[in-house]
C-alpha atoms as a PDB file:
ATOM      1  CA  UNK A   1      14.741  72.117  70.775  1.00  0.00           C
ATOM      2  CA  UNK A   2      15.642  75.903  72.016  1.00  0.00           C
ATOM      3  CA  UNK A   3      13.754  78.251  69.393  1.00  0.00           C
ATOM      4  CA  UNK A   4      16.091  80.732  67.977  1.00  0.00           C
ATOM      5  CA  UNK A   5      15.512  84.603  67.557  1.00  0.00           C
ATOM      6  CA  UNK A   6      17.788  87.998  66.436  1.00  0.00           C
ATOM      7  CA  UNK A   7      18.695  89.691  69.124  1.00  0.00           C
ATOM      8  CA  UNK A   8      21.399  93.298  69.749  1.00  0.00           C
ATOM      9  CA  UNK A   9      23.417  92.298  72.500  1.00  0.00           C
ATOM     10  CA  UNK A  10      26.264  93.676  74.716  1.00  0.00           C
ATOM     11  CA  UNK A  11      29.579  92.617  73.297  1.00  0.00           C
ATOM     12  CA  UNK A  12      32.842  94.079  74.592  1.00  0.00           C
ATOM     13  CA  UNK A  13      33.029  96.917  71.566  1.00  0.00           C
ATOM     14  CA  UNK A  14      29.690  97.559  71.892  1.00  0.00           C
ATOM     15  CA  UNK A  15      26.321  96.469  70.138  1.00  0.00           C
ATOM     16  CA  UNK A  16      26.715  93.059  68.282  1.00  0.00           C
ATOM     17  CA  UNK A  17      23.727  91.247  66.150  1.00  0.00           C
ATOM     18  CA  UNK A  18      22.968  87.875  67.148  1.00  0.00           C
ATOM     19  CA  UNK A  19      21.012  84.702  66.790  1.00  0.00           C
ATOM     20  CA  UNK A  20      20.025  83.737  70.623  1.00  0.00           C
ATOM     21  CA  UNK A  21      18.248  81.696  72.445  1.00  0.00           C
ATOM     22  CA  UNK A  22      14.109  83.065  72.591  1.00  0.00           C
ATOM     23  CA  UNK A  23      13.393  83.775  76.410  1.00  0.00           C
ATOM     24  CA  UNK A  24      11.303  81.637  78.272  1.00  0.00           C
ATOM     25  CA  UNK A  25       9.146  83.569  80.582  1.00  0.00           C
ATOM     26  CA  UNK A  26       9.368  82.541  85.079  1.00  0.00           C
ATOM     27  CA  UNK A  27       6.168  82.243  86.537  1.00  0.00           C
ATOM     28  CA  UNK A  28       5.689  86.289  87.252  1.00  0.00           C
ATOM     29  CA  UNK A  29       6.739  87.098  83.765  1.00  0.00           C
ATOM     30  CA  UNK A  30       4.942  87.608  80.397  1.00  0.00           C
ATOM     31  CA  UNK A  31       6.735  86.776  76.843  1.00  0.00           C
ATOM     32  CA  UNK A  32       6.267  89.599  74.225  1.00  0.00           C
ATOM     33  CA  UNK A  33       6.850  89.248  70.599  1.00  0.00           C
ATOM     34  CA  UNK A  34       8.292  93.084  69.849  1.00  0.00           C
ATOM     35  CA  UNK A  35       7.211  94.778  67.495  1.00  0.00           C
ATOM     36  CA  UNK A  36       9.272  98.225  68.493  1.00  0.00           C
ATOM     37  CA  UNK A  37      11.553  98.699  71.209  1.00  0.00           C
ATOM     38  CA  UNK A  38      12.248 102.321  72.235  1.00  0.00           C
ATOM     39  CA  UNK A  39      16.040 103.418  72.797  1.00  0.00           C
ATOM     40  CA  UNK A  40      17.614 105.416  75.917  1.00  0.00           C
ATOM     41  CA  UNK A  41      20.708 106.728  75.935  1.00  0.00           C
ATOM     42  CA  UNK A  42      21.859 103.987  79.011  1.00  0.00           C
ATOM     43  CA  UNK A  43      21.481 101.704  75.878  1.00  0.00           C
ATOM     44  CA  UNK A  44      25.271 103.319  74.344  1.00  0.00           C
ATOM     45  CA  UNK A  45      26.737 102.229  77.927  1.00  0.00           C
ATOM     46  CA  UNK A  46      24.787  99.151  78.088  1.00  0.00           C
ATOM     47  CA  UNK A  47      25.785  97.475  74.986  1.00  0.00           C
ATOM     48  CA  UNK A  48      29.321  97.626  76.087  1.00  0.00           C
ATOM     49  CA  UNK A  49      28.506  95.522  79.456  1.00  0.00           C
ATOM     50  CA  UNK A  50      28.004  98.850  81.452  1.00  0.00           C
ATOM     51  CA  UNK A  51      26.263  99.553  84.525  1.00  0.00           C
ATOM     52  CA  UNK A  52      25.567  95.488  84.987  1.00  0.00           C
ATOM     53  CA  UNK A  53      26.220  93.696  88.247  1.00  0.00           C
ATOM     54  CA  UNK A  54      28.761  91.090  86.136  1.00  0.00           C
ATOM     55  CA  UNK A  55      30.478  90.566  82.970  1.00  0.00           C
ATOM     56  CA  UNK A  56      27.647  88.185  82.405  1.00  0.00           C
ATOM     57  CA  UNK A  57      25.874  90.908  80.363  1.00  0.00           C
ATOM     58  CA  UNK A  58      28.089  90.701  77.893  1.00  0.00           C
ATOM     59  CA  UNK A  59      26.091  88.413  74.900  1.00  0.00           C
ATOM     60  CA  UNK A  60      22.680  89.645  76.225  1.00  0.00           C
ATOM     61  CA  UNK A  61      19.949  91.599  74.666  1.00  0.00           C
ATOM     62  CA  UNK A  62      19.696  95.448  75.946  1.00  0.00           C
ATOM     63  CA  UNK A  63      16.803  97.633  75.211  1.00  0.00           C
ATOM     64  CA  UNK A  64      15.040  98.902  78.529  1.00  0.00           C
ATOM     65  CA  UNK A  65      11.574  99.651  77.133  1.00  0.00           C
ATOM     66  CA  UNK A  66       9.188  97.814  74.131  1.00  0.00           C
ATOM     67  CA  UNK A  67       5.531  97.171  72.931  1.00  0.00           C
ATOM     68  CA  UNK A  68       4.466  94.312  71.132  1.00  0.00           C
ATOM     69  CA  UNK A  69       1.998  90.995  71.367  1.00  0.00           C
ATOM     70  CA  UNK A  70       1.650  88.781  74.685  1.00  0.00           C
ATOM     71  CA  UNK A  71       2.278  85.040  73.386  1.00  0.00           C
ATOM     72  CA  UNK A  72       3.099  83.192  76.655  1.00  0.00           C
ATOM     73  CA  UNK A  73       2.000  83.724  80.167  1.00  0.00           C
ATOM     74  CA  UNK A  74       4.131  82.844  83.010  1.00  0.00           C
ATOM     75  CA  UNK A  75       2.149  80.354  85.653  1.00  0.00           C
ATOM     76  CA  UNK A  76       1.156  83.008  88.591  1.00  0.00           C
ATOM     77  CA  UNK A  77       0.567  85.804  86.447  1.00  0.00           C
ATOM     78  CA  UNK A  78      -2.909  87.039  85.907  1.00  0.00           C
ATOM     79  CA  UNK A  79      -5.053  89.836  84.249  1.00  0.00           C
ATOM     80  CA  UNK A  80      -3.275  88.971  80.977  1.00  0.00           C
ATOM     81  CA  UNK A  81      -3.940  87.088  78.270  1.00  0.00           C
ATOM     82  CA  UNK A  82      -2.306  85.863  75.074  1.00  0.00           C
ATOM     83  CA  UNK A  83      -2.752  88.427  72.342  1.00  0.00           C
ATOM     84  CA  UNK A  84      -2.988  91.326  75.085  1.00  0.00           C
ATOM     85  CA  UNK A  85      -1.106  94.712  73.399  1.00  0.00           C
ATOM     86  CA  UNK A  86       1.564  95.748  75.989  1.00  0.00           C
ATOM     87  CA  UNK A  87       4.266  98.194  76.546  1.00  0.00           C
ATOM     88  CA  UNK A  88       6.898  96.830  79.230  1.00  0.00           C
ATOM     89  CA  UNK A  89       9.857  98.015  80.531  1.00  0.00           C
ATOM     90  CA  UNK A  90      12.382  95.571  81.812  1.00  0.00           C
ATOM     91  CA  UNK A  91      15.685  94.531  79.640  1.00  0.00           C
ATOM     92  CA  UNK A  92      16.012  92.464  76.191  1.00  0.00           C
ATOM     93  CA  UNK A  93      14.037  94.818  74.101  1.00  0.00           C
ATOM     94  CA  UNK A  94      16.587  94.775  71.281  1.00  0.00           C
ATOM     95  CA  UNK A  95      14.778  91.658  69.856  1.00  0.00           C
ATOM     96  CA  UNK A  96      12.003  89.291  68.495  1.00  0.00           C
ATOM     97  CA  UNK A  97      11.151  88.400  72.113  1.00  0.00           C
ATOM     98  CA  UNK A  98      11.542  89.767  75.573  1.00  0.00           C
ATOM     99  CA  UNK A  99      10.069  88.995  78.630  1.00  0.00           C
ATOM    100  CA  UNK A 100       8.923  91.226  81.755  1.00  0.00           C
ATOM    101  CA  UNK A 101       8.069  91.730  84.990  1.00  0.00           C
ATOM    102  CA  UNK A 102       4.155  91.179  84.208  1.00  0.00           C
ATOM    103  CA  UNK A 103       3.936  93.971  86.883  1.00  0.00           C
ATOM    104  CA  UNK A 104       5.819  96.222  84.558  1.00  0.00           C
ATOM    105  CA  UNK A 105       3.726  95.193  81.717  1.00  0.00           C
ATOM    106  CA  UNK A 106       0.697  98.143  80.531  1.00  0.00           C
ATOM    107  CA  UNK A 107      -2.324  97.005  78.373  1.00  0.00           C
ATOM    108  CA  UNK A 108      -3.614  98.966  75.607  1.00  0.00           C
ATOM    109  CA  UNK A 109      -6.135  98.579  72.748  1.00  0.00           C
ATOM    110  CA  UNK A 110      -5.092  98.544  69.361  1.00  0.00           C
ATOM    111  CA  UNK A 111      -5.757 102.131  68.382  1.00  0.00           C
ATOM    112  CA  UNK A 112      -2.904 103.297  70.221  1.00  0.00           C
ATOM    113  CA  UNK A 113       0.264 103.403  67.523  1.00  0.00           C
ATOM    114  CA  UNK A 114       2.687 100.431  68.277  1.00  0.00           C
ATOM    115  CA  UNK A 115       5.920 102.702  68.010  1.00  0.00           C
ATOM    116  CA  UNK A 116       5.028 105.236  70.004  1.00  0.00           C
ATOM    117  CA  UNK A 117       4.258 102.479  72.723  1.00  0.00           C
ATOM    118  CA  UNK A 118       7.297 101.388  72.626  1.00  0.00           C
ATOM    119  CA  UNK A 119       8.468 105.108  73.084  1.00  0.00           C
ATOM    120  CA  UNK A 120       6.545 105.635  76.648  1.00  0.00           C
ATOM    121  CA  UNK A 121       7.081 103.131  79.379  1.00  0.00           C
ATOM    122  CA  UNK A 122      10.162 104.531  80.991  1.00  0.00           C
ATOM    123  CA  UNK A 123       9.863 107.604  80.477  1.00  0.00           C
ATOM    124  CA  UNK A 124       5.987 107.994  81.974  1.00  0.00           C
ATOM    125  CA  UNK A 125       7.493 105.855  84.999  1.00  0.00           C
ATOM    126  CA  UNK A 126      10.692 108.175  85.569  1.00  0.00           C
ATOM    127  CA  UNK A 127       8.358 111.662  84.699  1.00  0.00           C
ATOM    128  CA  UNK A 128       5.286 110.837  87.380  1.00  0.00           C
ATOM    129  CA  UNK A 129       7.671 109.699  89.742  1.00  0.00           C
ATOM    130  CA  UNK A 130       9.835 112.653  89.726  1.00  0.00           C
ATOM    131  CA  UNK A 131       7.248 115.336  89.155  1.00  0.00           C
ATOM    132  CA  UNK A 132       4.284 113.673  91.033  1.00  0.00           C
ATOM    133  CA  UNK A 133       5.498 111.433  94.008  1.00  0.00           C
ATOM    134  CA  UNK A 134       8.448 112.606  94.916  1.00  0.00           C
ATOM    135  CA  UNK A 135       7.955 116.379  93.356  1.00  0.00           C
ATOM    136  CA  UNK A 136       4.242 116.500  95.475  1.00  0.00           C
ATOM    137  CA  UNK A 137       3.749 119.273  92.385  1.00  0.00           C
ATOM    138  CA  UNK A 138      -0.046 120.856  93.222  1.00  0.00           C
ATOM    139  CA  UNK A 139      -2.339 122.724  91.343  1.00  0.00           C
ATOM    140  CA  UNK A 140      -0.915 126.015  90.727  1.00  0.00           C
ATOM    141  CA  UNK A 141       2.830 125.601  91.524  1.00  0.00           C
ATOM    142  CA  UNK A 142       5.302 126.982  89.608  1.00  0.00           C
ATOM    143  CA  UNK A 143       7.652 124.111  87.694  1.00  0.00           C
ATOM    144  CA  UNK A 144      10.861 123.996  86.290  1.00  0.00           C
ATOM    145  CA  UNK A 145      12.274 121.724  84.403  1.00  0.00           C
ATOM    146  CA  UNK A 146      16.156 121.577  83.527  1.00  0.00           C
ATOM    147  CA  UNK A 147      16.992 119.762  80.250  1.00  0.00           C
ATOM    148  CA  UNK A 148      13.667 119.800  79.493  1.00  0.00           C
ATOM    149  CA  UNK A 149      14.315 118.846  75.791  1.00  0.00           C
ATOM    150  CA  UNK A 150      15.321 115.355  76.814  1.00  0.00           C
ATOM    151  CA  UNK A 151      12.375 112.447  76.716  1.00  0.00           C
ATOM    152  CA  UNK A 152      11.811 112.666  80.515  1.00  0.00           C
ATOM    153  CA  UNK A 153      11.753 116.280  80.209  1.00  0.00           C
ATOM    154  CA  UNK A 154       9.503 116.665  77.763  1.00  0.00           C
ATOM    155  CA  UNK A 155       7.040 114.206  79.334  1.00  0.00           C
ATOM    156  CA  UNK A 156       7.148 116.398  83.112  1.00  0.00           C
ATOM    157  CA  UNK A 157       6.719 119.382  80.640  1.00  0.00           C
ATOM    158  CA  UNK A 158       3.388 117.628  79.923  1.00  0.00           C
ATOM    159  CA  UNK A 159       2.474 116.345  83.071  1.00  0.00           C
ATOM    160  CA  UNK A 160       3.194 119.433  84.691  1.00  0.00           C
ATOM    161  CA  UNK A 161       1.060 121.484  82.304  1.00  0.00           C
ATOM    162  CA  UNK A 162      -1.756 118.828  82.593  1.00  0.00           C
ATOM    163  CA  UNK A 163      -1.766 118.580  86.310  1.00  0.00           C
ATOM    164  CA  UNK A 164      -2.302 122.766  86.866  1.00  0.00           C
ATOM    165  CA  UNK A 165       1.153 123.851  87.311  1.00  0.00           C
ATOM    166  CA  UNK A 166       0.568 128.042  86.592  1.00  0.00           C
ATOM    167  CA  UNK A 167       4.106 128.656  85.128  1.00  0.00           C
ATOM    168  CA  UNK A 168       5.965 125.595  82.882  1.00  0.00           C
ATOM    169  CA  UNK A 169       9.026 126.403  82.662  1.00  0.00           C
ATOM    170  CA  UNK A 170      12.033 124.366  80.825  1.00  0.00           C
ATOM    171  CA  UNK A 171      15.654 124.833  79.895  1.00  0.00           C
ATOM    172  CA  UNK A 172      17.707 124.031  76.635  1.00  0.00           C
ATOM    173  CA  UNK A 173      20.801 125.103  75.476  1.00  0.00           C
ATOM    174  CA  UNK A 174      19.455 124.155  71.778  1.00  0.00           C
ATOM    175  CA  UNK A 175      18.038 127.131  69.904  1.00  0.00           C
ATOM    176  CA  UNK A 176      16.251 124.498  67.713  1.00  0.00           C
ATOM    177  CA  UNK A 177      14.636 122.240  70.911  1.00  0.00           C
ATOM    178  CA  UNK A 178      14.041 125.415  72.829  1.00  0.00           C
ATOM    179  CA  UNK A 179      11.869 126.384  70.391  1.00  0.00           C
ATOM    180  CA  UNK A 180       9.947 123.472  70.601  1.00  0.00           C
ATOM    181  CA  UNK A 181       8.854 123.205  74.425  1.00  0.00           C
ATOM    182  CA  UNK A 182       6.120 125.254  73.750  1.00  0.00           C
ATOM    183  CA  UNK A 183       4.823 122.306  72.000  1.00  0.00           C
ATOM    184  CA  UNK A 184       5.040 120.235  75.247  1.00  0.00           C
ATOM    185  CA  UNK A 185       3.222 122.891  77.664  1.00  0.00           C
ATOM    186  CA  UNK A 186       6.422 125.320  78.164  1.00  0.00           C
ATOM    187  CA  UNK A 187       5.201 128.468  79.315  1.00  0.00           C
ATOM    188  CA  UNK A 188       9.154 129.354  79.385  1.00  0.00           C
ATOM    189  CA  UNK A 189      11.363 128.184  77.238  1.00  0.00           C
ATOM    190  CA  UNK A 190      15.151 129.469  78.320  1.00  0.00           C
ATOM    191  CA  UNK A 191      18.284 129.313  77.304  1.00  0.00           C
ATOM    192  CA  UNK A 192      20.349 128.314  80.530  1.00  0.00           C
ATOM    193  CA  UNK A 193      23.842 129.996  78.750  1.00  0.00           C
ATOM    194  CA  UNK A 194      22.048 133.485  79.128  1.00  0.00           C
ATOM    195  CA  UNK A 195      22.801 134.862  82.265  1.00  0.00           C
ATOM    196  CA  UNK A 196      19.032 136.673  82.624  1.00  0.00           C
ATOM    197  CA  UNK A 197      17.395 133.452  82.203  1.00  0.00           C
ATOM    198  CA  UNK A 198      17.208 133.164  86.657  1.00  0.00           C
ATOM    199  CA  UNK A 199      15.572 137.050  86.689  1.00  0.00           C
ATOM    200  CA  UNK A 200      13.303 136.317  83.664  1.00  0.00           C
ATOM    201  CA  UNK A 201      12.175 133.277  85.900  1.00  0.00           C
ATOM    202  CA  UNK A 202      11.783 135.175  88.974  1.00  0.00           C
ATOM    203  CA  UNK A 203       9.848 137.954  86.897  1.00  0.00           C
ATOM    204  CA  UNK A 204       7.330 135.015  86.029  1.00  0.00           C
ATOM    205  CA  UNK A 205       6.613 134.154  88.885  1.00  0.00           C
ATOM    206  CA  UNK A 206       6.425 137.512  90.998  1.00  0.00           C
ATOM    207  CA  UNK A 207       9.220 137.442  93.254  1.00  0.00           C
ATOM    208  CA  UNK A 208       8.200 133.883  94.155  1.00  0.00           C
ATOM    209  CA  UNK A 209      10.272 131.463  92.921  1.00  0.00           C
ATOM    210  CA  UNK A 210       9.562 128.051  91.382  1.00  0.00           C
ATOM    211  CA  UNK A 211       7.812 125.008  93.600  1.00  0.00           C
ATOM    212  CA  UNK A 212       9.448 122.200  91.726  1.00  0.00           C
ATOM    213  CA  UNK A 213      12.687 122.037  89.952  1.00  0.00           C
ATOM    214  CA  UNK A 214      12.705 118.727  88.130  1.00  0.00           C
ATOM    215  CA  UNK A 215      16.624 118.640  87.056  1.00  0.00           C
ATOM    216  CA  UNK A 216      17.619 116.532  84.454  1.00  0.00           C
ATOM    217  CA  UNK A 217      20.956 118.094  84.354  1.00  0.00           C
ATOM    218  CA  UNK A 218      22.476 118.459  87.994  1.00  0.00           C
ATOM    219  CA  UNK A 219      26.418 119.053  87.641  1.00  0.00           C
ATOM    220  CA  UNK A 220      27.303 122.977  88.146  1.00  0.00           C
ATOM    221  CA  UNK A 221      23.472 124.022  87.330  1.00  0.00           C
ATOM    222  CA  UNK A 222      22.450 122.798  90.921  1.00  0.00           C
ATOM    223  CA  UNK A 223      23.232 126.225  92.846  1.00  0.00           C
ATOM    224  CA  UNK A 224      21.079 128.113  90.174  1.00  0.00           C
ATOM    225  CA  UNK A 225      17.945 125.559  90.594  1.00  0.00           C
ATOM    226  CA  UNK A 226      18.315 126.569  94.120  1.00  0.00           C
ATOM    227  CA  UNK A 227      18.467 130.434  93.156  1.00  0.00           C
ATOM    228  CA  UNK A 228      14.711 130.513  91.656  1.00  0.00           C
ATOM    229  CA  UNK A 229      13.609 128.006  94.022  1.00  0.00           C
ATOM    230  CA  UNK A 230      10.515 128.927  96.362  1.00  0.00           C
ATOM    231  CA  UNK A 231      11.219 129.090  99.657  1.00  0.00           C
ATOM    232  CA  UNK A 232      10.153 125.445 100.751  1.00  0.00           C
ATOM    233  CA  UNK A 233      10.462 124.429  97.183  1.00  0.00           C
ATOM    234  CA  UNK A 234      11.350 120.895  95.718  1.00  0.00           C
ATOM    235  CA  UNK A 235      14.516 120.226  93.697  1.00  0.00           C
ATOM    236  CA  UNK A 236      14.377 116.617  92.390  1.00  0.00           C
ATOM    237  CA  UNK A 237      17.753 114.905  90.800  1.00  0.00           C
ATOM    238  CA  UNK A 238      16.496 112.761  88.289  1.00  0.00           C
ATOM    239  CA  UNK A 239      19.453 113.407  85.732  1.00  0.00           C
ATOM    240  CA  UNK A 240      23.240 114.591  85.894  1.00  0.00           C
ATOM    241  CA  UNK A 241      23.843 115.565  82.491  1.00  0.00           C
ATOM    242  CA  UNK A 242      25.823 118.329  83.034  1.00  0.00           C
ATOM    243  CA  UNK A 243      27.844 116.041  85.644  1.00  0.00           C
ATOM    244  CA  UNK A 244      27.737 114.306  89.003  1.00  0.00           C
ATOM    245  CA  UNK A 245      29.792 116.870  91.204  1.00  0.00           C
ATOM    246  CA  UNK A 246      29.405 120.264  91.398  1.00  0.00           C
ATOM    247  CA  UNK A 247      30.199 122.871  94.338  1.00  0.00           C
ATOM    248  CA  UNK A 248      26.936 123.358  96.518  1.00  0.00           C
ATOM    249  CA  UNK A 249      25.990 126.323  98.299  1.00  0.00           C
ATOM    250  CA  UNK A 250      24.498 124.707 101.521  1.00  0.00           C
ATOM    251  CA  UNK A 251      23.870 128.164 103.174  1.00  0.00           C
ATOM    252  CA  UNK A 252      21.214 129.113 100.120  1.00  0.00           C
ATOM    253  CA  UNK A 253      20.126 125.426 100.383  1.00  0.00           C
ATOM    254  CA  UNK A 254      19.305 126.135 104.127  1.00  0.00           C
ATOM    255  CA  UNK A 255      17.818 129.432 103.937  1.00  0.00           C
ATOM    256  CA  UNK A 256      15.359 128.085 101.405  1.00  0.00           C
ATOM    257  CA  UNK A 257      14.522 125.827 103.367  1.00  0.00           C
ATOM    258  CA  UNK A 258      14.511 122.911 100.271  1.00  0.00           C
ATOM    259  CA  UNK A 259      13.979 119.830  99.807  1.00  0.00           C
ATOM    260  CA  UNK A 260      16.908 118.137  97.752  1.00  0.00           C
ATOM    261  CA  UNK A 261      15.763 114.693  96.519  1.00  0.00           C
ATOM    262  CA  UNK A 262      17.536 112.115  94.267  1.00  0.00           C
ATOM    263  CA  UNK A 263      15.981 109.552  92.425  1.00  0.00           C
ATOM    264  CA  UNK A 264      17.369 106.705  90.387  1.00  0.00           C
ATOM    265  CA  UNK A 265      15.642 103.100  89.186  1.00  0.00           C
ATOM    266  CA  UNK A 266      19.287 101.555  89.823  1.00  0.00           C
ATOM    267  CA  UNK A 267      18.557 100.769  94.030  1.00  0.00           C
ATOM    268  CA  UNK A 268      14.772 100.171  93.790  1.00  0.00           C
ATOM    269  CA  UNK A 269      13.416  96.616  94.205  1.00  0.00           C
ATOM    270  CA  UNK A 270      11.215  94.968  91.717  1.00  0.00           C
ATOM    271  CA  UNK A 271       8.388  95.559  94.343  1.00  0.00           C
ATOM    272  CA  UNK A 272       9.138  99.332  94.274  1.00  0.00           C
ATOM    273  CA  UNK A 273       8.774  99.701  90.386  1.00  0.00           C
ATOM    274  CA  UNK A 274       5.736  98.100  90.211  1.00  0.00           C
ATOM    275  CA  UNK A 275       4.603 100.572  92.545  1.00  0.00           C
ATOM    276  CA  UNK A 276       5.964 103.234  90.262  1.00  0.00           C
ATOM    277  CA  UNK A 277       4.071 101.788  87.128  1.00  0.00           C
ATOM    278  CA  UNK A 278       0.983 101.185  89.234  1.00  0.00           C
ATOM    279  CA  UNK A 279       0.847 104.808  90.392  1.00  0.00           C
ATOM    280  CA  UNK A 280       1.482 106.254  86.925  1.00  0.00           C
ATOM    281  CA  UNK A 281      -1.201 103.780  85.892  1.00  0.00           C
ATOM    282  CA  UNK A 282      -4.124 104.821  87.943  1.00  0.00           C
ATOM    283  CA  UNK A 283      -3.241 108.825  87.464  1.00  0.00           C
ATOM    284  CA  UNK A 284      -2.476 108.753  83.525  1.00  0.00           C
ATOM    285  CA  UNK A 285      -3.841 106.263  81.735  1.00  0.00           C
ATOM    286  CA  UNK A 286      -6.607 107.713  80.630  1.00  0.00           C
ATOM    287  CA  UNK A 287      -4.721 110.651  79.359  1.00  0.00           C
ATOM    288  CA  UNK A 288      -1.823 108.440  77.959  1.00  0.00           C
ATOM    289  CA  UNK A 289      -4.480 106.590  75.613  1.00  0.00           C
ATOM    290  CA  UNK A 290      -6.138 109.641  74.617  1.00  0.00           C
ATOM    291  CA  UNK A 291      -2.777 110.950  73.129  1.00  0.00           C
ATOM    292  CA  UNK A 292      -2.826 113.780  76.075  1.00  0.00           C
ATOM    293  CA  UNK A 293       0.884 112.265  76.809  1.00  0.00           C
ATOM    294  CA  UNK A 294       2.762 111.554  74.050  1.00  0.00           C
ATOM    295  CA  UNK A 295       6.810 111.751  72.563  1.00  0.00           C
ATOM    296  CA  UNK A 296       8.309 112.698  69.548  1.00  0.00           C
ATOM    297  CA  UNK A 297       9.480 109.930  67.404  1.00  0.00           C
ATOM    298  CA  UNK A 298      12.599 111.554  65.862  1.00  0.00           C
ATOM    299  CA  UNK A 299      13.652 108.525  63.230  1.00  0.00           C
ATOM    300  CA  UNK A 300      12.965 104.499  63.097  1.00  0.00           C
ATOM    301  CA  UNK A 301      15.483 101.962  62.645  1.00  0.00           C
ATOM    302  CA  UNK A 302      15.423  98.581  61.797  1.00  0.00           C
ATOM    303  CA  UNK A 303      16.901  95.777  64.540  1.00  0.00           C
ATOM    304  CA  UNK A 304      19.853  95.109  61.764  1.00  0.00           C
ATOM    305  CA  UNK A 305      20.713  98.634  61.619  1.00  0.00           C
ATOM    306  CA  UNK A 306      20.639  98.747  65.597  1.00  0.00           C
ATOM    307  CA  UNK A 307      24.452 100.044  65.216  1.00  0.00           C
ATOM    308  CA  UNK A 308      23.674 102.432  63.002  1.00  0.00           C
ATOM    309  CA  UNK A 309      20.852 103.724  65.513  1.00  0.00           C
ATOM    310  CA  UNK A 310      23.073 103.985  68.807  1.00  0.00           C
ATOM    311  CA  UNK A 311      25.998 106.002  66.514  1.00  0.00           C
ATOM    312  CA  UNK A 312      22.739 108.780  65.442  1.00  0.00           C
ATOM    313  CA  UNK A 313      22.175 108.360  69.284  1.00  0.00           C
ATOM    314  CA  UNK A 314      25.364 109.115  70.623  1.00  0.00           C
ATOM    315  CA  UNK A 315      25.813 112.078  68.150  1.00  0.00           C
ATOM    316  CA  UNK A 316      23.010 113.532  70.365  1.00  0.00           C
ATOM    317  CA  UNK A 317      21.275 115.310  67.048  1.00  0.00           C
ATOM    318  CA  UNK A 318      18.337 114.117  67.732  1.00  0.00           C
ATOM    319  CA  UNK A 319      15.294 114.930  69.049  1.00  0.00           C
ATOM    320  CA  UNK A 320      12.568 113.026  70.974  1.00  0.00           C
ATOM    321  CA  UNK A 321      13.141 108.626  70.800  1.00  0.00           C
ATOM    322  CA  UNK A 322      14.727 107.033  68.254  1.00  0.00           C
ATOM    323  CA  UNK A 323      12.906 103.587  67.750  1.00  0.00           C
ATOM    324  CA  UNK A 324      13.673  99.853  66.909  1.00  0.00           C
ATOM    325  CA  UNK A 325      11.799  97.558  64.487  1.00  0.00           C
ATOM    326  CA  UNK A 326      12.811  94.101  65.093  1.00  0.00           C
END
């Protein structure tokens, strides 16, 4: 007989509470029982079928990121064990049970606080990628970081600050989360609406401009990133917040010499995310379980008030992850 668990899945209105089918893990997957799932803001388009291949969606769990309890181990999967503590990333979180990728799956020992786990995975993938591989930051550069009061943001704050950068600087149009950066290794903290916010940058960093723009917020910001750019810099689209076209001044773009690089999970392969985990993996684990890298945890919800949780979500008054108790 099919075991049963609760489950928020993707109905046509949006987020519906369920009783499922449990998942039953393939032979490169792990089973997790959840014990807090972590929620991003593709979750509001998500649980209304969004951003899927098919309508098949539709009646499935969401949730991108959770930590719980290994219970079953899928045939060819190894350097796990029943009872292991993960974090995954993957899709189903909203539930009793989800299964991964066991290559997207991160052990760690029971000291480390379960929802605050369930907080990390994506956002430690999307931050070393961005500011790391593809942003090549070195010891020293200067860093900027557009929308930095969003969860990726305020994770390549940290790993910024932690890696050597000499000037940390991020960008909020929230008096109230501006504030806060300094928490998170801002150096900086500006308010993009003020029109002195490119010279005050410039001023930090002698003339020089910034090595790595990590923008979270794209749209009609782009030609300003650009502006305090270093000649040779490194702009890096990891979000488009403030929109996904924009005018672009390719004559600045040229005489800077930059390099312009988008990133996005949506055309990588399975293969190519576990090499995104693995990397973060080796360089920040250490610092990850020592509570060097760590999020906010702005309110907890339980999985029966999951509605509840994506309307405080899409009100956008909160700050740092908003968390799921199953």
């Amino acid at each position: 007989m099919t075991e049963k668990m609760r489950a928020g899945v993707a109905g046509e209105n949006g987020l519906e509470l369920r009783e499922i089918a449990r998942p039953v893990p393939t032979s490169e997957q792990v089973l997790v029982r959840v014990a807090a799932a972590g929620m991003n803001r593709i979750d509001l388009n998500m649980a209304k079928g969004a951003g899927a291949a098919t309508k098949d969606s539709l009646g499935q769990p969401i949730g991108r990121e959770w930590a719980g309890e290994v219970v079953e181990i899928g045939r060819d999967v190894q350097g796990f064990k029943v009872g292991d503590l993960v974090m995954c990333s993957g899709m189903g979180g909203y539930a009793e049970y989800a299964v991964t990728d066991a290559g997207l799956a991160l052990k760690f020992d029971g000291t480390f606080d379960m929802k605050q786990a369930a907080t990390l995975p994506l956002v430690l993938m999307t931050a070393h990628d961005a500011v790391i591989t593809n942003g090549r930051l070195q010891n020293g550069d200067a860093v900027l970081v557009q929308g930095a009061s969003s969860a990726v943001g305020l994770m390549a704050l940290q790993i910024a600050t932690l890696k050597g950068a000499s000037v940390v600087a991020g960008t909020s149009t929230n008096a109230e989360r501006r504030n806060r950066l300094s928490e998170f290794g801002a150096t900086h903290a500006l308010d993009p609406k003020d029109a002195s916010w490119t010279d005050t940058l410039m001023s930090a960093t002698d003339g020089k401009g910034i090595n790595l723009v990590v923008d979270m917020v794209s749209g009609t910001s782009v030609n300003l990133s650009m502006k305090v750019a270093a000649v040779r810099g490194r702009v890096v689209n990891v979000g488009r917040l403030g929109g996904t076209k924009a005018e672009f001044d390719f004559d600045l773009h040229a005489a800077k010499r930059l390099d312009y690089i988008g990133v996005t999970f949506r055309t990588r392969t399975i293969a190519e995310v576990r090499e995104i985990v693995s990397r973060m993996r080796e360089d920040l684990w250490e610092d990850v379980q020592a509570g060097r890298l760590s999020l906010p945890i702005d309110s907890s919800f339980s999985l029966a008030e999951a509605p509840a949780a994506h309307k405080h979500m899409a009100a956008n008054a909160h700050f740092g992850k908003i968390v799921l108790i199953p």
